[in-house]
N, C-alpha and C. Protein backbone atom coordinates (compact mmCIF):
# COMPACT_ATOMS: atom_id res chain seq x y z
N UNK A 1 87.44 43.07 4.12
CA UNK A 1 86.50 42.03 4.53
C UNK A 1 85.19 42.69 4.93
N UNK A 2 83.88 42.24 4.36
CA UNK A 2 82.67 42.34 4.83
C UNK A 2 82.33 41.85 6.03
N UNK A 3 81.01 42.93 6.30
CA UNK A 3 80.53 41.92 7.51
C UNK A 3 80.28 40.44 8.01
N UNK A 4 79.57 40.72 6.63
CA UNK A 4 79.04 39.18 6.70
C UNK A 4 80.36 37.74 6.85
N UNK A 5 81.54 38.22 6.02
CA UNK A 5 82.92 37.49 5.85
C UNK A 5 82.77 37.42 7.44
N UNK A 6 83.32 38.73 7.99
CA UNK A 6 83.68 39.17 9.18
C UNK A 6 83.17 37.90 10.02
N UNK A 7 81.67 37.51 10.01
CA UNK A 7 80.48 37.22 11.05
C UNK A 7 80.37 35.52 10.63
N UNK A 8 80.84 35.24 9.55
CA UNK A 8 81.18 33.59 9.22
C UNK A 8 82.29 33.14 9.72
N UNK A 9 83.66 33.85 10.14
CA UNK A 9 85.03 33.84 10.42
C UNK A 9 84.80 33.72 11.56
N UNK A 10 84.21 34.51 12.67
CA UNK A 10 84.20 34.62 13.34
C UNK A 10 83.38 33.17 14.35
N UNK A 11 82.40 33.03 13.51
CA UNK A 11 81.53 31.97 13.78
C UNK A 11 82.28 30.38 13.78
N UNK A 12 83.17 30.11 12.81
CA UNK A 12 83.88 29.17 12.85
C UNK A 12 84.99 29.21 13.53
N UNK A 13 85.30 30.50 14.21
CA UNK A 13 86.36 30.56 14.85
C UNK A 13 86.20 30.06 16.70
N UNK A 14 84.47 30.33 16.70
CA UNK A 14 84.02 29.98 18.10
C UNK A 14 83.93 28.65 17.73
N UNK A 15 83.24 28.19 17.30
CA UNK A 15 83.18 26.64 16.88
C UNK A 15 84.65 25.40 17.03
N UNK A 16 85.15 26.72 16.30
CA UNK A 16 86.74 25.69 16.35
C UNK A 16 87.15 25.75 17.51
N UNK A 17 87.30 26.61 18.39
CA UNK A 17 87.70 26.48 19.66
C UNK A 17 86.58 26.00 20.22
N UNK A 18 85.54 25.95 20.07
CA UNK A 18 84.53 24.56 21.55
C UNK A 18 85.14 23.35 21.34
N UNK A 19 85.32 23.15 19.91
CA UNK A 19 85.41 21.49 19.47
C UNK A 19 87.24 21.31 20.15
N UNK A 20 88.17 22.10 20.39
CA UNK A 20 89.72 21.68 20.53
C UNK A 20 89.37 22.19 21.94
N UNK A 21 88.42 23.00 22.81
CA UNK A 21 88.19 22.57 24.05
C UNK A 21 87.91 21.33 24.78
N UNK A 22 86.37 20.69 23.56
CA UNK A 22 85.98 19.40 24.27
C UNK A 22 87.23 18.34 23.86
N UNK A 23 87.71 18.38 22.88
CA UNK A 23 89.07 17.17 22.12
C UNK A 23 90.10 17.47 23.30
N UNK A 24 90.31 18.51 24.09
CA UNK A 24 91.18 18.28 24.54
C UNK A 24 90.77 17.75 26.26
N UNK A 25 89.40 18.10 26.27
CA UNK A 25 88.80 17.68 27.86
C UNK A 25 88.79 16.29 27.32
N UNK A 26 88.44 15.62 26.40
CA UNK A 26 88.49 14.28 26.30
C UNK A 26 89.87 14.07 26.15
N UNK A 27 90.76 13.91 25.88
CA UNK A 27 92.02 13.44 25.44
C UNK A 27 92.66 13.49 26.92
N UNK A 28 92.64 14.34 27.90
CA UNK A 28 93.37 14.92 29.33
C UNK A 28 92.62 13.55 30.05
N UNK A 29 91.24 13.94 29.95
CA UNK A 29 90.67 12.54 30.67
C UNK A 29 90.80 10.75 29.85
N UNK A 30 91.49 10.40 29.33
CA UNK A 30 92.19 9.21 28.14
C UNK A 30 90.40 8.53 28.07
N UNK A 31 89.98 9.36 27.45
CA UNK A 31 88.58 9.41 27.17
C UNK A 31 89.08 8.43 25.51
N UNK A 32 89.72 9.03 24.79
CA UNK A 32 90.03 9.36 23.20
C UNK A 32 88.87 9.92 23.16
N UNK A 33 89.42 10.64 21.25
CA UNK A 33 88.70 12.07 21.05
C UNK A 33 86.97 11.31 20.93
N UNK A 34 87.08 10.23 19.93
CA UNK A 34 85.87 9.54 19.87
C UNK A 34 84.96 8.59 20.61
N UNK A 35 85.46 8.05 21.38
CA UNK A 35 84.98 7.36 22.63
C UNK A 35 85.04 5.80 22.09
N UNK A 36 84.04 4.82 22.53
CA UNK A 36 84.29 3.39 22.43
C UNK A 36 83.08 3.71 21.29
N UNK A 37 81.85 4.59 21.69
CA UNK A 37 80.94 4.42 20.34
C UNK A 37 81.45 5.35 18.72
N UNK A 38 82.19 5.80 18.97
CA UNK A 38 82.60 7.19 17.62
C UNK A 38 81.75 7.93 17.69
N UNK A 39 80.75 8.61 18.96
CA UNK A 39 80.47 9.93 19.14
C UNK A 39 80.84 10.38 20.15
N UNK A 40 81.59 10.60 20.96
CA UNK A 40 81.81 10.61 22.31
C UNK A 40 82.03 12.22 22.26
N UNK A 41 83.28 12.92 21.02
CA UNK A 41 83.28 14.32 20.78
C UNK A 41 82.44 14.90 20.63
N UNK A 42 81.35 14.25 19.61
CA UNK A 42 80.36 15.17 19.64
C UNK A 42 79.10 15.13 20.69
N UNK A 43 79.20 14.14 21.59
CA UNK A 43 78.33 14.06 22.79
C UNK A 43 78.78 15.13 23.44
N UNK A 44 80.19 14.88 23.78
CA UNK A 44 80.72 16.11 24.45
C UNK A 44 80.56 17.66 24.12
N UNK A 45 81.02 17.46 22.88
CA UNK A 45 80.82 19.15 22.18
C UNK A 45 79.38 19.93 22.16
N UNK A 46 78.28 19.45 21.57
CA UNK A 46 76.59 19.44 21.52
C UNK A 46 76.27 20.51 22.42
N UNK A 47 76.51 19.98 24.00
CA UNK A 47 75.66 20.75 24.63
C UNK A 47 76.39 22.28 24.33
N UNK A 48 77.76 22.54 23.90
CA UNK A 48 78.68 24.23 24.46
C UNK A 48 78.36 24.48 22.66
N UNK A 49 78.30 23.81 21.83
CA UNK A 49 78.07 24.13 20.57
C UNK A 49 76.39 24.76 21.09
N UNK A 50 75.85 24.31 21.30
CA UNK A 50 74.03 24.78 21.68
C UNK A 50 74.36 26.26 22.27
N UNK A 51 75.01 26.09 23.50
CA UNK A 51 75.17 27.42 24.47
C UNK A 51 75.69 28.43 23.17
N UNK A 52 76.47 28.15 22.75
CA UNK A 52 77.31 29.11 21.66
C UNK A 52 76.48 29.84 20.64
N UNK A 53 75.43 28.92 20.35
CA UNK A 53 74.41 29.78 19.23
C UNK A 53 73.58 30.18 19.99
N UNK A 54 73.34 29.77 20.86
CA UNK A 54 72.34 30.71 21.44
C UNK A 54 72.62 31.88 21.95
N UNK A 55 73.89 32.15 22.60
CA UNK A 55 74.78 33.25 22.58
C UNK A 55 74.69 33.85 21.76
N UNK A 56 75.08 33.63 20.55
CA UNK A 56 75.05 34.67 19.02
C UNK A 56 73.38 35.17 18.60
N UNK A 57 72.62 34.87 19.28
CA UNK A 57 71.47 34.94 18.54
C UNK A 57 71.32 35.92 19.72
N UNK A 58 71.25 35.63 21.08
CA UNK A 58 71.51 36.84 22.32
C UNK A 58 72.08 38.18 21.48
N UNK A 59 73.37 37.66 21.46
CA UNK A 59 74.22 39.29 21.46
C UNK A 59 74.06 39.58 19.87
N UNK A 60 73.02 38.69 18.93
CA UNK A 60 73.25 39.79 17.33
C UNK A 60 74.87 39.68 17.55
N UNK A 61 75.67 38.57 16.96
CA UNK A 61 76.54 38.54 16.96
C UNK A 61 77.03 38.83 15.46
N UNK A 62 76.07 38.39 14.71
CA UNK A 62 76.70 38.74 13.34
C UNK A 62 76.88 40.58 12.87
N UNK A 63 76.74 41.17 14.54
CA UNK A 63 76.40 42.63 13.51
C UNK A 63 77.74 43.39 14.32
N UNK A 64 78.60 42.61 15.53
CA UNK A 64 79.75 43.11 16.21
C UNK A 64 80.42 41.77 16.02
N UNK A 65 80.52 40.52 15.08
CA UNK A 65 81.03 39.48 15.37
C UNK A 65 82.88 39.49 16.13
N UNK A 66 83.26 40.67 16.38
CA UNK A 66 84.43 40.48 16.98
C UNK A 66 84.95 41.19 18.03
N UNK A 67 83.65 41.99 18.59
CA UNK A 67 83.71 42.79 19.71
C UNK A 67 83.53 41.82 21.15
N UNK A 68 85.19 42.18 21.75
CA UNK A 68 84.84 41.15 22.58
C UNK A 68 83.98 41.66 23.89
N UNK A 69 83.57 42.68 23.98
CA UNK A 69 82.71 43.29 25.01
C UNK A 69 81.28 42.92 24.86
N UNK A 70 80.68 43.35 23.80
CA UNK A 70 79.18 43.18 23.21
C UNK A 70 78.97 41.74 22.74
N UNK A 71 80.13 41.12 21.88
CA UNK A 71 80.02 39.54 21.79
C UNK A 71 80.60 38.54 22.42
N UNK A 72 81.77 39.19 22.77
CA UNK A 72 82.65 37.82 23.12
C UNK A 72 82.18 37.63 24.81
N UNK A 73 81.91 38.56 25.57
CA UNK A 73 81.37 37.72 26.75
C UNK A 73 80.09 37.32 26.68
N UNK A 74 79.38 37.60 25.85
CA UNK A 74 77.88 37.17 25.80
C UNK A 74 77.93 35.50 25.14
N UNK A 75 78.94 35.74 24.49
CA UNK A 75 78.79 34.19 23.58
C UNK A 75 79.34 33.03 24.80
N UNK A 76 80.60 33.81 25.35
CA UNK A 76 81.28 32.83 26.34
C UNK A 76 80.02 32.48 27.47
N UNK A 77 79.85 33.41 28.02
CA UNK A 77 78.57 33.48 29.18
C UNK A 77 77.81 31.81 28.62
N UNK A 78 77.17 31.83 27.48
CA UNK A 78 75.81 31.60 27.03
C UNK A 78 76.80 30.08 26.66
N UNK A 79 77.68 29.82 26.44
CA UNK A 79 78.24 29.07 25.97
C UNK A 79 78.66 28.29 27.50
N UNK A 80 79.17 28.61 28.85
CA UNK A 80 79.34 28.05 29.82
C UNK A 80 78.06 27.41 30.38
N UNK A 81 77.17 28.23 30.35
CA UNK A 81 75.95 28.33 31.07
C UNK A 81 75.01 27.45 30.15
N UNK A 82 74.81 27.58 29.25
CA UNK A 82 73.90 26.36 28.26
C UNK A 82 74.89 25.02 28.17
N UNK A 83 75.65 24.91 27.73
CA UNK A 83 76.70 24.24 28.06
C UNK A 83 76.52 23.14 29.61
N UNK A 84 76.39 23.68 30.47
CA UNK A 84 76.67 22.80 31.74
C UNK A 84 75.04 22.43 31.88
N UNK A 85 74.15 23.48 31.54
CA UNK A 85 72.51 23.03 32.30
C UNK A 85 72.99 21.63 31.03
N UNK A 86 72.53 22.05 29.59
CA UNK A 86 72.27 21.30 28.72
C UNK A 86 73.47 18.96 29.12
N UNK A 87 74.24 19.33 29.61
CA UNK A 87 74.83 18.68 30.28
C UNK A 87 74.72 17.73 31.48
N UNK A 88 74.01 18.69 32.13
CA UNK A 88 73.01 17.84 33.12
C UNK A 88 71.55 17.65 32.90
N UNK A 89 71.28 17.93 31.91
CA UNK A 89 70.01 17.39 31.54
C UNK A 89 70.58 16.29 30.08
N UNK A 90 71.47 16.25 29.43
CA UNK A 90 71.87 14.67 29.68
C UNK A 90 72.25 13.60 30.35
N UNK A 91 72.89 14.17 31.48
CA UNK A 91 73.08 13.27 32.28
C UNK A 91 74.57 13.08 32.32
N UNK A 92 75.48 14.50 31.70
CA UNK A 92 77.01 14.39 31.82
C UNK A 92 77.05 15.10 33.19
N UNK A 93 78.32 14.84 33.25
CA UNK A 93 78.90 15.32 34.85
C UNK A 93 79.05 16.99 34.38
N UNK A 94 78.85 17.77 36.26
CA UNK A 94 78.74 19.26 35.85
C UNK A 94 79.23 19.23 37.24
N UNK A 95 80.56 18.74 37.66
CA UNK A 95 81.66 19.25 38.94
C UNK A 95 81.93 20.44 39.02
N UNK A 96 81.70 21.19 39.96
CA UNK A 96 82.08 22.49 39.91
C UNK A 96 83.92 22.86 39.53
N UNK A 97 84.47 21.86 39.87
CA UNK A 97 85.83 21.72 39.15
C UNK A 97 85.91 21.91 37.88
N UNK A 98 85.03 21.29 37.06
CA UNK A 98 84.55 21.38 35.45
C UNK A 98 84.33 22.70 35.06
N UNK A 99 82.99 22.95 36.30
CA UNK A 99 83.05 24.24 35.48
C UNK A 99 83.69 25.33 35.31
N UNK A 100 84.48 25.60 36.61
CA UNK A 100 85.73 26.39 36.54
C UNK A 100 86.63 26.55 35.75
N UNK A 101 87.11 24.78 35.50
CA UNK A 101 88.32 25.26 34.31
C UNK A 101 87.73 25.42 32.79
N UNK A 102 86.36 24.80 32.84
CA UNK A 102 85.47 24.98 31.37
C UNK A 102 85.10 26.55 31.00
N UNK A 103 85.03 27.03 32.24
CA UNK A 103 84.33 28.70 32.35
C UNK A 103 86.09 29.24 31.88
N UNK A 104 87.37 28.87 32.71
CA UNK A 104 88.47 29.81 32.22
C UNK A 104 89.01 29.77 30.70
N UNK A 105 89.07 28.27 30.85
CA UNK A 105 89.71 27.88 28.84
C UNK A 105 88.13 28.55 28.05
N UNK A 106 87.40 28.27 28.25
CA UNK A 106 86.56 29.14 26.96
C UNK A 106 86.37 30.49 27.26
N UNK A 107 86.79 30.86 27.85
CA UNK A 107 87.28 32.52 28.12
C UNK A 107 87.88 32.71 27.65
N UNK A 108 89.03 32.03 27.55
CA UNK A 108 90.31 32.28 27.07
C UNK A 108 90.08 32.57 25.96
N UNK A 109 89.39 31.29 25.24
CA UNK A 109 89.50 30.99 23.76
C UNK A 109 88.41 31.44 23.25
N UNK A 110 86.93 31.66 23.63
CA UNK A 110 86.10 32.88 23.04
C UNK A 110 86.38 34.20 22.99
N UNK A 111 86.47 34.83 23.95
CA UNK A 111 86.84 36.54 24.66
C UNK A 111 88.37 36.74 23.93
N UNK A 112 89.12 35.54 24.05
CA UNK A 112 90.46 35.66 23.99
C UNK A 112 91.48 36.08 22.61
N UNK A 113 90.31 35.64 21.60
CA UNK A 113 90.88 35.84 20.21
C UNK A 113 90.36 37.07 19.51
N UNK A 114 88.92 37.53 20.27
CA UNK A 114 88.38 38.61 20.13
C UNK A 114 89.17 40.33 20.50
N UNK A 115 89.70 39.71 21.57
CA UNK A 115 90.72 40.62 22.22
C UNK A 115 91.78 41.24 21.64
N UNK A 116 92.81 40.05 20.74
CA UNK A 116 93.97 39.96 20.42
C UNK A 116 93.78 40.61 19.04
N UNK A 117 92.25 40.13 18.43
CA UNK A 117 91.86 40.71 16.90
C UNK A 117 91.41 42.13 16.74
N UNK A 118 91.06 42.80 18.10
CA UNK A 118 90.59 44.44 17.85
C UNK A 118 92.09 44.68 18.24
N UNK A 119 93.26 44.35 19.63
CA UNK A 119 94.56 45.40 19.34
C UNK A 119 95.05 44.97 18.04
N UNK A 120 94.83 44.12 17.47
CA UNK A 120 95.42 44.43 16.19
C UNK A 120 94.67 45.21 15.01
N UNK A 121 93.60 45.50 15.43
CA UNK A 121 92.75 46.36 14.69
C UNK A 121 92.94 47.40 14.60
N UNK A 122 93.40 48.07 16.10
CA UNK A 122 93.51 48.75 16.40
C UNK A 122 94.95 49.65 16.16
N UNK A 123 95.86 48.41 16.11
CA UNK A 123 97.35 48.80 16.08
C UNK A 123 97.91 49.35 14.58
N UNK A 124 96.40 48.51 13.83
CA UNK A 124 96.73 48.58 12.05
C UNK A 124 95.93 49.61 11.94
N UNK A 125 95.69 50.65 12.69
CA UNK A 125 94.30 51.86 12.93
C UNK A 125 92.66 51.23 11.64
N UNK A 126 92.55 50.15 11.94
CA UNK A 126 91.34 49.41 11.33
C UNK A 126 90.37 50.18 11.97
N UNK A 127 90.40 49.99 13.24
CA UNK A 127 89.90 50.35 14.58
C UNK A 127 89.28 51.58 15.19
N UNK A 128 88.40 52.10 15.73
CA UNK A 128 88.47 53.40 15.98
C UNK A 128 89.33 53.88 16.88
């Protein structure tokens, strides 16, 4: 796999986890995934999808897309933090309860797959 493969995979892989973050913050709260108008997911998703690229454009993510040191906390960071301002400057709720468990599950699931993909990089000596 190329970089570039590498840095598209990777990119949809953050993506896919914001969007089964917000589907599942809506679904816990019997929000449904779409709301009463059929954007409600992507109202929800928007602002941590925003934080997320702006993250990648921070950390030059396409040039370590799976280092979770150099990318994966920079993306998570940028992704909590744009995420909640962008949030209250719509006018969604930003409970510090929110952001706690919003800051741990996208830890989890940004940093988290990054993690699991270098020991195995590492284990298959991909890795240095």
């Amino acid at each position: 796999m190329n970089l570039r493969q590498a840095a598209l995979g990777a990119a949809a892989l953050d993506a896919g986890a914001i969007v089964v973050f917000a589907a599942i913050g809506r679904a816990s709260h019997e929000e449904g995934i779409l709301g009463e108008n059929g954007w409600g997911l992507l109202e929800t998703v928007s602002p941590f999808l925003t934080g997320a690229a702006l993250g990648w454009l921070i950390a030059r993510a396409w040039r370590r897309p799976c280092d979770w040191r150099r990318t994966g906390l920079i993306v998570w960071a940028s992704t909590l933090v744009g995420g909640m301002v962008l949030r209250a400057v719509y006018g969604q709720g930003v409970q510090v309860s929110f952001v706690i468990v919003a800051g741990t599950v996208l830890a989890a699931f940004l940093v988290g797959w990054r993690v699991v993909s270098g020991a195995i990089a590492t284990r298959r000596g991909l890795k240095g």
